[in-house]
Protein backbone atom coordinates (compact mmCIF):
# COMPACT_ATOMS: atom_id res chain seq x y z
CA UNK A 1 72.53 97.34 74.32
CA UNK A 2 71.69 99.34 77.53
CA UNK A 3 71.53 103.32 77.41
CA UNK A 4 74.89 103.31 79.85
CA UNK A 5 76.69 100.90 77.66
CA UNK A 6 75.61 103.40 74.32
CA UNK A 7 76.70 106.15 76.19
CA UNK A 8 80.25 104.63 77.31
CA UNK A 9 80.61 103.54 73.80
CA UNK A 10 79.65 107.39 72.59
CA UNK A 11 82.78 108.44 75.25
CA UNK A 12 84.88 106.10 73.84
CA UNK A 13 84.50 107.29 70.30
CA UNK A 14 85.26 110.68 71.66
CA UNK A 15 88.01 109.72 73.26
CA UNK A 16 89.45 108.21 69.90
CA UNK A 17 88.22 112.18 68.06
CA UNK A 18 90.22 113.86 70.52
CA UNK A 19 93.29 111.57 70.44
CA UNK A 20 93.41 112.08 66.69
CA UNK A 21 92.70 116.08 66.67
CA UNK A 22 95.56 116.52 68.94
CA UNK A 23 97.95 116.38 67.38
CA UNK A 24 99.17 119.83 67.14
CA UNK A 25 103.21 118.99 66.69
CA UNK A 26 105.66 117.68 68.65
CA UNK A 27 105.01 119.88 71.74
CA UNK A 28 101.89 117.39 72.64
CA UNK A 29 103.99 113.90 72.43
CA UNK A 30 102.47 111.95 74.84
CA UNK A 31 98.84 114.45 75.39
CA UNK A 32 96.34 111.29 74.61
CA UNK A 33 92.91 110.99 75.57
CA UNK A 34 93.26 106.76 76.18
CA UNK A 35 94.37 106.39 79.37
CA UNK A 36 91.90 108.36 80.88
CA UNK A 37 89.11 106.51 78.37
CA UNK A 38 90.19 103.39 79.84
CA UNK A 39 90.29 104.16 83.21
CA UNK A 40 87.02 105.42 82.83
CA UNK A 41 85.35 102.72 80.86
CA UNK A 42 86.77 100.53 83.78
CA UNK A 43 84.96 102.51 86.17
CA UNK A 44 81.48 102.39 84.60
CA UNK A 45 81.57 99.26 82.55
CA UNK A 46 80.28 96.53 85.02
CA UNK A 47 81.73 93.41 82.67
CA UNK A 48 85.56 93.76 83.10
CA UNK A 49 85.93 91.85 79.90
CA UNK A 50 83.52 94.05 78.12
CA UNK A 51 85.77 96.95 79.82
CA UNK A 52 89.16 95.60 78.28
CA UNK A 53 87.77 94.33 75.34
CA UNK A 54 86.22 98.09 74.10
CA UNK A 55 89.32 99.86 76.05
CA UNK A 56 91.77 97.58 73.63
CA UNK A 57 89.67 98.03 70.26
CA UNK A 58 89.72 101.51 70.89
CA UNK A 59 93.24 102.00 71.16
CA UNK A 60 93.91 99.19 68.38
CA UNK A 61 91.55 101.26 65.98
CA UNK A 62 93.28 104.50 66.84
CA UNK A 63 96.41 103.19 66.34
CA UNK A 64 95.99 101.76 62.99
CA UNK A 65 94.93 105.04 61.62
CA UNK A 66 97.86 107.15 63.10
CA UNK A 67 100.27 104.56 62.39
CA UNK A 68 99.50 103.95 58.69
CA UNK A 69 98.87 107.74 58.22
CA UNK A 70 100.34 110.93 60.26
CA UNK A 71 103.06 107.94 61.85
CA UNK A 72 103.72 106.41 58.55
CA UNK A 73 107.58 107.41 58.19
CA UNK A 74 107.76 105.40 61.53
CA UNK A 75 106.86 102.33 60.19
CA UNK A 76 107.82 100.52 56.91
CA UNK A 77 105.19 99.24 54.77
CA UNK A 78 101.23 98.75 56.55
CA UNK A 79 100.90 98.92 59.95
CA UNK A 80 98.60 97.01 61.96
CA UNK A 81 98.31 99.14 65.07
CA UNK A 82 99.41 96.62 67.80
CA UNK A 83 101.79 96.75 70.46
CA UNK A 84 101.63 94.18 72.77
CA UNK A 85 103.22 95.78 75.76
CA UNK A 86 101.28 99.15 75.42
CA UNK A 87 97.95 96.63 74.96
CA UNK A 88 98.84 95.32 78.60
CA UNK A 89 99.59 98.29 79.64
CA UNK A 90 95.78 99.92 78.36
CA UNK A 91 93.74 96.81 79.73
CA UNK A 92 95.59 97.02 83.00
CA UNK A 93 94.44 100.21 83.76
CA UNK A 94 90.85 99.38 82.56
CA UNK A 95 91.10 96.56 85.29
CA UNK A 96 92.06 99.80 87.56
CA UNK A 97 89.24 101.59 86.86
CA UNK A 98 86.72 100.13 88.86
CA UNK A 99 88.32 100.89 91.76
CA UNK A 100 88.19 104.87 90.73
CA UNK A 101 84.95 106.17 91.40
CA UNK A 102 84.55 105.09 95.16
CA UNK A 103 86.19 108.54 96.61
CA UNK A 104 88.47 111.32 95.63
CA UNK A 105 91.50 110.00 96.90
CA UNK A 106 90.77 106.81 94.93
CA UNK A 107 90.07 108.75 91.53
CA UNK A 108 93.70 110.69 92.18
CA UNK A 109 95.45 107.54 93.30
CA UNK A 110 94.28 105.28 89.94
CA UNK A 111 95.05 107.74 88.02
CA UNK A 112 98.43 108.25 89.27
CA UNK A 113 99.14 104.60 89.39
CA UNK A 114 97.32 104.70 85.97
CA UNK A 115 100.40 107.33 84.70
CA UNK A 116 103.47 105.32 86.51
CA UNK A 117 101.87 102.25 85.40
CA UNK A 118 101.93 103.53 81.68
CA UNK A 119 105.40 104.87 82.15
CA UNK A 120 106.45 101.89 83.59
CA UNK A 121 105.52 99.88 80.79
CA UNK A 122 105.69 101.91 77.75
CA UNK A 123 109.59 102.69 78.57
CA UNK A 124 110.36 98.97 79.20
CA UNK A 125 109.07 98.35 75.72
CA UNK A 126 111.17 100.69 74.41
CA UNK A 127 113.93 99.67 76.36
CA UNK A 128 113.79 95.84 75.08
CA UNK A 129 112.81 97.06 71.07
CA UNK A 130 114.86 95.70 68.70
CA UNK A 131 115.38 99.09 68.34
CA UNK A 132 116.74 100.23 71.37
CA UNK A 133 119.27 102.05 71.39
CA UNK A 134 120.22 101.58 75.19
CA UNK A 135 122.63 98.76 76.43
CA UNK A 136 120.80 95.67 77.70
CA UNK A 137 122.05 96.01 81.63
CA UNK A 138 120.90 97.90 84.08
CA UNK A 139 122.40 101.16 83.54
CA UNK A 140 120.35 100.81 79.89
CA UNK A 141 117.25 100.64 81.76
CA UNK A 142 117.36 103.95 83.94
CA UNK A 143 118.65 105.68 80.86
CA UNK A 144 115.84 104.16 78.73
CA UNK A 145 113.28 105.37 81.86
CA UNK A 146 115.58 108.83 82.03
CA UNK A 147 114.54 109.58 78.56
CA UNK A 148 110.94 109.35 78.98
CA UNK A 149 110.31 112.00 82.15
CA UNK A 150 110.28 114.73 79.64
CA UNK A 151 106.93 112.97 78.22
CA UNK A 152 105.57 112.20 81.86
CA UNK A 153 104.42 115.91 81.95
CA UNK A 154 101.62 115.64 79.14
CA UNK A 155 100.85 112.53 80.33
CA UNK A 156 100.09 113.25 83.90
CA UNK A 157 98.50 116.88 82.55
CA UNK A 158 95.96 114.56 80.05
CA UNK A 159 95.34 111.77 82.44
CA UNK A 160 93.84 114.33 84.45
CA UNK A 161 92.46 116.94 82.23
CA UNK A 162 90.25 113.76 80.34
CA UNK A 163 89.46 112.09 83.29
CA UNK A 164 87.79 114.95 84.90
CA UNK A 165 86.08 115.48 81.90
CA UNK A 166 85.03 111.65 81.05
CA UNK A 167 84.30 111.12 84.72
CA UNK A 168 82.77 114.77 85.93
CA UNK A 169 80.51 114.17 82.65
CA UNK A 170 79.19 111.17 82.91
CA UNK A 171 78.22 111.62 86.76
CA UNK A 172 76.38 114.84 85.67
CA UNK A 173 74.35 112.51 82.64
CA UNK A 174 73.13 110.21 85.23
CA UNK A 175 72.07 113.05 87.55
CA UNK A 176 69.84 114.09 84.48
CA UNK A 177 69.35 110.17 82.90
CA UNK A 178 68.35 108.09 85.49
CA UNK A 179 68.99 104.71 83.21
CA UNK A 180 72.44 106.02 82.88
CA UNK A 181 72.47 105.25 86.71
């Protein structure tokens, strides 16, 4: 394994430290580090699989300890940490992230497709959960996507917050570690 790959793996693991140390109460719903890791690991990952595969496993392996621990009155019995529409959702946006380093306007852009994307597909999930408690029409739907914009604030706030940090980091490293480059 390559020093960049080690050291995108080493961001990754901090990205799943931070998602499980905040969680601070109910005032940080939504605050996650993942988006941004997979964005990033998009961006500097040259093997898109590679990119998808650690981005999932990441998110799978995070999961699976919140779920069957601080989550655990939300699900009945052992959880196994996989949601198939949040899963698309995370690999999509690692497929976005190689198109985030090329400028500024591209790193603000993927990330804010990155957030509606996320929105996008984490309400629909919730919207079709047998579940739900919205009616399966239209109207259902834009409730369903009503109810999340009080989350879209943390999300858009850590989207940016870790990507600046992920991304802003890493370029400084391979000023200083020219393998990292």
């Amino acid at each position: 394994m390559t020093k960049r790959n080690t050291t995108i793996i080493a961001f990754i693991l901090l990205a799943i430290a931070s998602r499980l140390l905040i969680l601070a109460g109910p005032g940080w719903a939504n605050f996650s580090p993942m988006a941004a890791m997979a964005l990033f690991v998009g961006a500097y990952l040259h093997n898109r699989k590679q990119a998808v595969a650690w981005t999932l496993l990441a998110v799978w392996g995070s999961n699976l300890i919140l779920n069957n621990t601080l989550y655990d009155s939300f699900f009945p019995g052992f959880s196994l940490g996989f949601d198939g529409y949040h899963m698309l959702a995370f690999a999509l946006i690692a497929l976005l992230g190689q198109n985030a380093t090329a400028s500024a306007s591209r790193f603000i852009g993927t990330n804010v497709v990155a957030v509606i994307g996320f929105f996008l597909i984490s309400n629909f999930n919730s919207f079709v959960s047998p579940d739900h408690t919205y009616t399966r029409d239209f109207a259902g739907l834009l409730n369903c996507y009503a109810a999340g914009i009080p989350f879209l604030k943390n999300t858009i706030a850590s989207q940016f917050l870790f990507s600046g940090l992920f991304f802003g980091a890493f370029e400084l490293l391979k000023k200083q570690v020219p393998a990292l480059r």
